[in-house]
N, C-alpha and C. Protein backbone atom coordinates (compact mmCIF):
# COMPACT_ATOMS: atom_id res chain seq x y z
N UNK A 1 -9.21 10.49 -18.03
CA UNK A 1 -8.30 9.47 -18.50
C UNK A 1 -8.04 8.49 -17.36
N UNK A 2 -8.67 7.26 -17.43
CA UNK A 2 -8.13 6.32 -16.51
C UNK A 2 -6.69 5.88 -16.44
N UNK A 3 -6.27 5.69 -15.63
CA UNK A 3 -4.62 5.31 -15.30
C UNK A 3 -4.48 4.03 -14.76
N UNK A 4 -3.88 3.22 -14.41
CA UNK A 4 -3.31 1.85 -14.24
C UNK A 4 -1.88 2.10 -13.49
N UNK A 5 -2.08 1.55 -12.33
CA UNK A 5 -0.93 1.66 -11.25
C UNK A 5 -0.34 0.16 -11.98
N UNK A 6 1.10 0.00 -12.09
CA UNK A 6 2.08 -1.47 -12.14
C UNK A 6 2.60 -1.51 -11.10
N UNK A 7 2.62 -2.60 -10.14
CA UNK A 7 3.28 -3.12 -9.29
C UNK A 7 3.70 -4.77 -9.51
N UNK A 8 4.59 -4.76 -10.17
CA UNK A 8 4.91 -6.49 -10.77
C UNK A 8 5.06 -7.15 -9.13
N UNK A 9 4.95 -8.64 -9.08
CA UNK A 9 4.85 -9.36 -7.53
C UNK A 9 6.30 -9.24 -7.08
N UNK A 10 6.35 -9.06 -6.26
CA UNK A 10 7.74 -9.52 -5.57
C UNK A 10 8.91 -8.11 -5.18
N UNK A 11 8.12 -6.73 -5.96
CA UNK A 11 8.37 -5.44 -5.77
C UNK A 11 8.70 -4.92 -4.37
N UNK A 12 9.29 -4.39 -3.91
CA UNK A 12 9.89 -3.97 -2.64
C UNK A 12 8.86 -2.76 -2.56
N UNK A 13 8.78 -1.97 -1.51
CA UNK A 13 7.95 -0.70 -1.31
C UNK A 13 8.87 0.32 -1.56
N UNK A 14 8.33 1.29 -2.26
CA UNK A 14 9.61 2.19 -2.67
C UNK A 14 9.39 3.00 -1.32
N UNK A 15 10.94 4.49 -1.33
CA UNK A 15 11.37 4.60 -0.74
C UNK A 15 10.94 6.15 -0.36
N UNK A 16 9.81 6.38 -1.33
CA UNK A 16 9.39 7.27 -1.16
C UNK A 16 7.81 7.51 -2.15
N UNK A 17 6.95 8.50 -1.95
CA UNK A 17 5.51 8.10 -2.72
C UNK A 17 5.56 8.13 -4.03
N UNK A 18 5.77 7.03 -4.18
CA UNK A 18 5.47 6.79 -5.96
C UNK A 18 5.59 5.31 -6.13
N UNK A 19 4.84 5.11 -7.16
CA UNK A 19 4.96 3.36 -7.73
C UNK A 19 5.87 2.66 -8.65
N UNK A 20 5.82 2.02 -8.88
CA UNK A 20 6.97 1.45 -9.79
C UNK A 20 6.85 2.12 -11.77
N UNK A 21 5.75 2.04 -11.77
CA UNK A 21 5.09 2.17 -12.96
C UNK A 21 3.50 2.67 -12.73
N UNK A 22 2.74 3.43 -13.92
CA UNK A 22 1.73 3.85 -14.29
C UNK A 22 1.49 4.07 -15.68
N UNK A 23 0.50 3.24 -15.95
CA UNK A 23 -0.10 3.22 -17.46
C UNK A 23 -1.22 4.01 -17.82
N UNK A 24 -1.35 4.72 -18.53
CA UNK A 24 -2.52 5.32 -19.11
C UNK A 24 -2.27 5.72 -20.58
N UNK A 25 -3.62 5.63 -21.25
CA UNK A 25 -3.72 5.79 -22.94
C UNK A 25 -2.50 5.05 -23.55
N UNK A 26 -2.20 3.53 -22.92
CA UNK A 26 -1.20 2.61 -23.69
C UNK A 26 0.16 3.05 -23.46
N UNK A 27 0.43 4.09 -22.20
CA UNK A 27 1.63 4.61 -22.38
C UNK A 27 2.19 4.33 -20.68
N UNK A 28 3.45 3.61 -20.96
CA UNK A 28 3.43 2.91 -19.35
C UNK A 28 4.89 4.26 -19.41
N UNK A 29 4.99 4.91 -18.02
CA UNK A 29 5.85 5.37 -17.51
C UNK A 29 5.99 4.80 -16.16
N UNK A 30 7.32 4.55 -16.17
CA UNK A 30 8.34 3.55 -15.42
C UNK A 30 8.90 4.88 -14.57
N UNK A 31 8.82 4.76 -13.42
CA UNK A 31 9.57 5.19 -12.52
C UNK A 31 11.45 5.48 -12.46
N UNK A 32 11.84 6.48 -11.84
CA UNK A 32 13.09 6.50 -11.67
C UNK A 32 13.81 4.60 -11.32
N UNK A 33 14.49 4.07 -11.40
CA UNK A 33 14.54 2.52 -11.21
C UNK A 33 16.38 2.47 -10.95
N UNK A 34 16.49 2.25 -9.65
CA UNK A 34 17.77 1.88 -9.05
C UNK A 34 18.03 0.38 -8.94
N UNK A 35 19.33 0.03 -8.98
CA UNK A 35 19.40 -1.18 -8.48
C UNK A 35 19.33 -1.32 -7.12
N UNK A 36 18.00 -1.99 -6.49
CA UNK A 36 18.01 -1.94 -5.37
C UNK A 36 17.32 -3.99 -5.42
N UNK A 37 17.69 -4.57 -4.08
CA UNK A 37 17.07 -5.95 -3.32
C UNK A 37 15.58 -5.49 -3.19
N UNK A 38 15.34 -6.45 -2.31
CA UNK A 38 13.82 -6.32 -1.94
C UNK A 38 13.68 -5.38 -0.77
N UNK A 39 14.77 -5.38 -0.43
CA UNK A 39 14.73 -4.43 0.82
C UNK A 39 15.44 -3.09 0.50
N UNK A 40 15.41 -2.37 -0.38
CA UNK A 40 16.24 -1.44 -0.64
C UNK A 40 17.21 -1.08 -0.30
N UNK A 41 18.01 -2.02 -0.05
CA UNK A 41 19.67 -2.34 -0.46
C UNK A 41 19.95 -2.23 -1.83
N UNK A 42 20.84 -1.31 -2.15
CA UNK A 42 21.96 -1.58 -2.89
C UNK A 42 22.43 -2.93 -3.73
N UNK A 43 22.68 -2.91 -5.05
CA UNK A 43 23.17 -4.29 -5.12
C UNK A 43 24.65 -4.05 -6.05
N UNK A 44 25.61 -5.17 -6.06
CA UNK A 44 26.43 -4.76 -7.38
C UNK A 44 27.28 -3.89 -6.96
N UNK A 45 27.43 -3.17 -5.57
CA UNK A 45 27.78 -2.05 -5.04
C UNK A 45 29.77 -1.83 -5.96
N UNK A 46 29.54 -0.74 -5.89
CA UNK A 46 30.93 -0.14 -7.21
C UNK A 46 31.01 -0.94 -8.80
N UNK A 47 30.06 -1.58 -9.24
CA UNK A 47 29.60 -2.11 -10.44
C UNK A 47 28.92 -1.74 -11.45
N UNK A 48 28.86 -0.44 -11.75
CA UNK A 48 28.14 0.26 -13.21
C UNK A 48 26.99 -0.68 -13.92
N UNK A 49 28.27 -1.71 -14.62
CA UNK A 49 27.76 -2.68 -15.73
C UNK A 49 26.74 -3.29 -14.96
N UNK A 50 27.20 -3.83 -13.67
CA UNK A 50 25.92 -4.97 -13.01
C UNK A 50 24.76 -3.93 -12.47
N UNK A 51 24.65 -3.05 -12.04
CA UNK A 51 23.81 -1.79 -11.51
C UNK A 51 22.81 -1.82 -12.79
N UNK A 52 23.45 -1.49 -13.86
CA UNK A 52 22.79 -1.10 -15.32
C UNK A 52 21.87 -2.48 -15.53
N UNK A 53 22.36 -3.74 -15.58
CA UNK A 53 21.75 -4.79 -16.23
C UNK A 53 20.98 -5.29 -15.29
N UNK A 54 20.90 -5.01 -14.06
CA UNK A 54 19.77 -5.28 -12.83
C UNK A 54 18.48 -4.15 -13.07
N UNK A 55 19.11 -3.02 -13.53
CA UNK A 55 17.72 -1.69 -13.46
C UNK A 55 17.23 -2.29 -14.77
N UNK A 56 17.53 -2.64 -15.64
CA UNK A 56 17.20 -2.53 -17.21
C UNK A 56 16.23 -4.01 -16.95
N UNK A 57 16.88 -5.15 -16.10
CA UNK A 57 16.16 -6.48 -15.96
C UNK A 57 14.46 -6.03 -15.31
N UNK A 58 14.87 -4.98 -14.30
CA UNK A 58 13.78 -4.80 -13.44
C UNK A 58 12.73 -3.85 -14.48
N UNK A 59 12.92 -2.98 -14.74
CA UNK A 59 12.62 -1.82 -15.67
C UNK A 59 11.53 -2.83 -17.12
N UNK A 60 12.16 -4.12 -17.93
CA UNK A 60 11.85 -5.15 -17.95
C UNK A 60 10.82 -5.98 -18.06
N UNK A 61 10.75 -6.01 -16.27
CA UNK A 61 9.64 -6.97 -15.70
C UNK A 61 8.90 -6.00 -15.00
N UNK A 62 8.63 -4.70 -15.24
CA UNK A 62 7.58 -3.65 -15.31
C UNK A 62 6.69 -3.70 -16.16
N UNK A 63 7.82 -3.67 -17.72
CA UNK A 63 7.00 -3.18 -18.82
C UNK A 63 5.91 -4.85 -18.79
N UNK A 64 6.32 -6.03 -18.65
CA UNK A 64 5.74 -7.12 -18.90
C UNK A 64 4.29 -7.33 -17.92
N UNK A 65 5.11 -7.10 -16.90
CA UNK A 65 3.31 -6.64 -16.03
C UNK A 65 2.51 -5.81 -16.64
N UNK A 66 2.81 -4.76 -17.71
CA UNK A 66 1.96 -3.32 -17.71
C UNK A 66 1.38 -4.28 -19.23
N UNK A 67 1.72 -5.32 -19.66
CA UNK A 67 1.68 -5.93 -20.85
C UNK A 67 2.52 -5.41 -22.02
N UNK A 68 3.68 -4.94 -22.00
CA UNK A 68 4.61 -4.83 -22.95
C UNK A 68 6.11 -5.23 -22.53
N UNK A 69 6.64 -4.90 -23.74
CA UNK A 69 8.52 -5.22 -23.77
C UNK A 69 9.22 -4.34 -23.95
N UNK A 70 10.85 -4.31 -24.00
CA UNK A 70 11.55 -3.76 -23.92
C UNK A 70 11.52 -3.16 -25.37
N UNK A 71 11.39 -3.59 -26.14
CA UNK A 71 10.90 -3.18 -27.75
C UNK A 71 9.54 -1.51 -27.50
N UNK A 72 8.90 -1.69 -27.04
CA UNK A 72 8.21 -0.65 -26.73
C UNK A 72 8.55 0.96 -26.12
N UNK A 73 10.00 0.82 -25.32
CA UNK A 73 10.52 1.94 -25.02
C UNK A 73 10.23 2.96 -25.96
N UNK A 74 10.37 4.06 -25.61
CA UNK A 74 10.50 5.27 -26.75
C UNK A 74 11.32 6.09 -25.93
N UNK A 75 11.69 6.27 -24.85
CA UNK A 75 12.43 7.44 -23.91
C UNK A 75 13.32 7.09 -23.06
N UNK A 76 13.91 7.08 -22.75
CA UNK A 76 14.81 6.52 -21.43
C UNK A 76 15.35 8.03 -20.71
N UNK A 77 15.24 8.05 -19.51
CA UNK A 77 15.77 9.16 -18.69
C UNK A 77 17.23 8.54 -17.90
N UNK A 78 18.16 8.64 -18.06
CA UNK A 78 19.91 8.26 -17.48
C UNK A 78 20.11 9.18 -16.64
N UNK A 79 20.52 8.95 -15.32
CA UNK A 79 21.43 9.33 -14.29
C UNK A 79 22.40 8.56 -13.84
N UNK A 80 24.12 9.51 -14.21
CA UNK A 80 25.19 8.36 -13.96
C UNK A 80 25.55 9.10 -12.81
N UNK A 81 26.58 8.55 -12.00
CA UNK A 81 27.00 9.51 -10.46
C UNK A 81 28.19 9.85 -10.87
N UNK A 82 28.81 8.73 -11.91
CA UNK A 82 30.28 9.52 -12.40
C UNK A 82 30.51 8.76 -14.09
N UNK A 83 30.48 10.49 -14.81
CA UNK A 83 30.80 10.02 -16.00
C UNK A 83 31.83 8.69 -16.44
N UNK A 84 32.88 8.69 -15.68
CA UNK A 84 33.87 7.27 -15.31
C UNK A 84 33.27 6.13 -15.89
N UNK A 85 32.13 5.78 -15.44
CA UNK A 85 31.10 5.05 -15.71
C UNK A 85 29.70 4.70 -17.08
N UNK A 86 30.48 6.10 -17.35
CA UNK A 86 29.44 5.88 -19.25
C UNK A 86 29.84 4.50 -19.90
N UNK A 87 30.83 4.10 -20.59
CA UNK A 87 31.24 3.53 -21.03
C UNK A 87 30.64 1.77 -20.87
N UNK A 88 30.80 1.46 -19.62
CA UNK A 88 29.86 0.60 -19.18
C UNK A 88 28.94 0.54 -19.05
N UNK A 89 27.72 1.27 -18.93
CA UNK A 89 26.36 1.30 -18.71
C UNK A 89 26.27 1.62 -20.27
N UNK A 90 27.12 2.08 -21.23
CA UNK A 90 26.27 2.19 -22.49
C UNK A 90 26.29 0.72 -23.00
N UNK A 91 27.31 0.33 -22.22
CA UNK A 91 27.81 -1.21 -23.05
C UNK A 91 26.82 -2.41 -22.58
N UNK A 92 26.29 -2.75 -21.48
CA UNK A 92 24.89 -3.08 -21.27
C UNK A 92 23.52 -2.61 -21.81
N UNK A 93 23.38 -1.32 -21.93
CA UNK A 93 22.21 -0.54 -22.67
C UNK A 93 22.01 -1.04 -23.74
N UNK A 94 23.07 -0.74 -24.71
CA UNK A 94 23.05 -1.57 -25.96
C UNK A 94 22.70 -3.21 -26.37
N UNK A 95 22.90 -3.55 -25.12
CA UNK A 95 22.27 -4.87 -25.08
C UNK A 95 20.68 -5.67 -24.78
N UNK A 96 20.30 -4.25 -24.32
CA UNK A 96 18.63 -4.51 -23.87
C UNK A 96 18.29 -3.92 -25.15
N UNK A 97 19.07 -2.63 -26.12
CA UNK A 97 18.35 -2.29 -27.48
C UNK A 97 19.17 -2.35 -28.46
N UNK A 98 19.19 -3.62 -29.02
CA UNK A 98 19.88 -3.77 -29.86
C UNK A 98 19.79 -3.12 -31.23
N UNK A 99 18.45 -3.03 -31.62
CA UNK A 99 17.66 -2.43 -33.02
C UNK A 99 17.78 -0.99 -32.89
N UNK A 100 16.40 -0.35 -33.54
CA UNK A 100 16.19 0.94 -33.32
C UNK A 100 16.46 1.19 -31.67
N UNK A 101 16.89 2.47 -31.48
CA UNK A 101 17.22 2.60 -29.78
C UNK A 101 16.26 3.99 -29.66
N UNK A 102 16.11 3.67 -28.23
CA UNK A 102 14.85 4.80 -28.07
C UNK A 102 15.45 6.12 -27.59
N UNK A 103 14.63 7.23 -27.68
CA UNK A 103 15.59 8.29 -27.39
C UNK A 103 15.77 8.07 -26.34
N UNK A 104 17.00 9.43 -25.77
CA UNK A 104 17.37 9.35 -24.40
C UNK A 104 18.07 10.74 -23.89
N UNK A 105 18.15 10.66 -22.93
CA UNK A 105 19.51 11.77 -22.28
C UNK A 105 19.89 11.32 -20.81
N UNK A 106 20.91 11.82 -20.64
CA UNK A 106 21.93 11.36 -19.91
C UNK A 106 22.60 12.29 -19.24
N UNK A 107 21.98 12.56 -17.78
CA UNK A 107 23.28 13.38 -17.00
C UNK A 107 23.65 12.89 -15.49
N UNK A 108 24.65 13.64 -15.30
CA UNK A 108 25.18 13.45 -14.06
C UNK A 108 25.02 14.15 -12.76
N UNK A 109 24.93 13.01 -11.75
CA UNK A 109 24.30 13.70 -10.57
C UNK A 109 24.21 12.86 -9.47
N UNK A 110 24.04 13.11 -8.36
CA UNK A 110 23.74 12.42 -7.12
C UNK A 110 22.81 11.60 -6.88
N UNK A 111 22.58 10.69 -6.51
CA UNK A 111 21.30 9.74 -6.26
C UNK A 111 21.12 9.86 -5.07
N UNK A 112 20.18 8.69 -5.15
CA UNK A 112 19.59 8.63 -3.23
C UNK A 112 20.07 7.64 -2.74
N UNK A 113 21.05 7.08 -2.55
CA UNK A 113 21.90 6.00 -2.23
C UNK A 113 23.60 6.24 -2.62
N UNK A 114 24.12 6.10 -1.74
CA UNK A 114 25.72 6.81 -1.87
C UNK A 114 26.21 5.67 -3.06
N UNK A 115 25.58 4.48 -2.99
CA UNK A 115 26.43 2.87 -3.84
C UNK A 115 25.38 2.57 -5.28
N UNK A 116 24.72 3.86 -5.61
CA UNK A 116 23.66 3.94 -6.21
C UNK A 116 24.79 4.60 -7.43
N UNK A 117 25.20 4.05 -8.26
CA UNK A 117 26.11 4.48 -9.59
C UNK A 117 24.89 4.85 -11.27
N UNK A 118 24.07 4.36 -10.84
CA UNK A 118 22.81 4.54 -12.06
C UNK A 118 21.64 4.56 -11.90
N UNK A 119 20.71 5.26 -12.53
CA UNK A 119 19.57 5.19 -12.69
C UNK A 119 18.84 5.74 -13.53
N UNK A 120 17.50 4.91 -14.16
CA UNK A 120 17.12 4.88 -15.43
C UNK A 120 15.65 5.23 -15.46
N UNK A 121 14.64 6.09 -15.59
CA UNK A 121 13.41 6.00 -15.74
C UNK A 121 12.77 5.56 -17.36
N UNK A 122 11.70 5.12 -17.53
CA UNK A 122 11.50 4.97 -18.87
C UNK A 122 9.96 5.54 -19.48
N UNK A 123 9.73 5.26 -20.88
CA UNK A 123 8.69 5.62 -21.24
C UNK A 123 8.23 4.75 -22.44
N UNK A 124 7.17 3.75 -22.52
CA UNK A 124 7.00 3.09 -23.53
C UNK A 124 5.71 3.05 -23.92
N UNK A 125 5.30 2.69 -25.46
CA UNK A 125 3.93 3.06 -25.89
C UNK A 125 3.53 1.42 -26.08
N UNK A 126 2.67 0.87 -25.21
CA UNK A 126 2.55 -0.40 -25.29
C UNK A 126 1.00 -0.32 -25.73
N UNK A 127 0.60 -1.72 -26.98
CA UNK A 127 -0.42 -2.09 -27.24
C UNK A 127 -1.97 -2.34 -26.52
């Protein structure tokens, strides 16, 4: 099975071995995806809602390099650092899927960045 590395332009080097995205048999899986700068900074720092709508923008402009959209999701993987914070990140979520919503789950836990409040991996079946 051939595979397809995504690296959309302007991507920072992640922070550890793995790529942003990988496509194979039409099926792009998206990496764990923090709100991070180009330099892996933090952004939005104590901001849920803005954290959420920066990963979901980036997450995004993955699927569009890999040649699909946000319509294509089927999975979403959620890590919140404090339930406190559901409420807002669902309230952005809902805004990248407005229609049918793709499955998901959602738990809580530590990240790799102390100002790191979310993070989202994905899974979409693109054409």
């Amino acid at each position: 099975m051939p595979k397809e590395i995504i690296v959309p332009e302007g991507t920072a080097k992640p922070l550890a071995p793995f790529v942003p995205a990988t496509k194979a048999d039409n099926i792009v899986y998206v990496s764990g995806t923090l709100a991070f700068d180009e330099q892996n900074n933090v952004v939005h720092v104590g901001d849920a809602a803005a954290q959420t709508r920066h990963i979901l923008e980036t997450i995004k402009r993955v699927l569009e390099t890999a040649g699909g959209t946000m319509d294509d999701v089927t999975f979403n993987h959620i890590f919140v650092k404090d339930w406190g914070d559901y409420g807002a990140i669902n309230a952005v979520y809902a805004e990248y899927f407005p229609g049918d919503k793709p499955a998901r789950y959602c738990v809580q836990t530590g990240l790799v960045k102390p100002d790191a409040l979310v993070e989202i991996a994905s899974v979409a079946h693109v054409a």
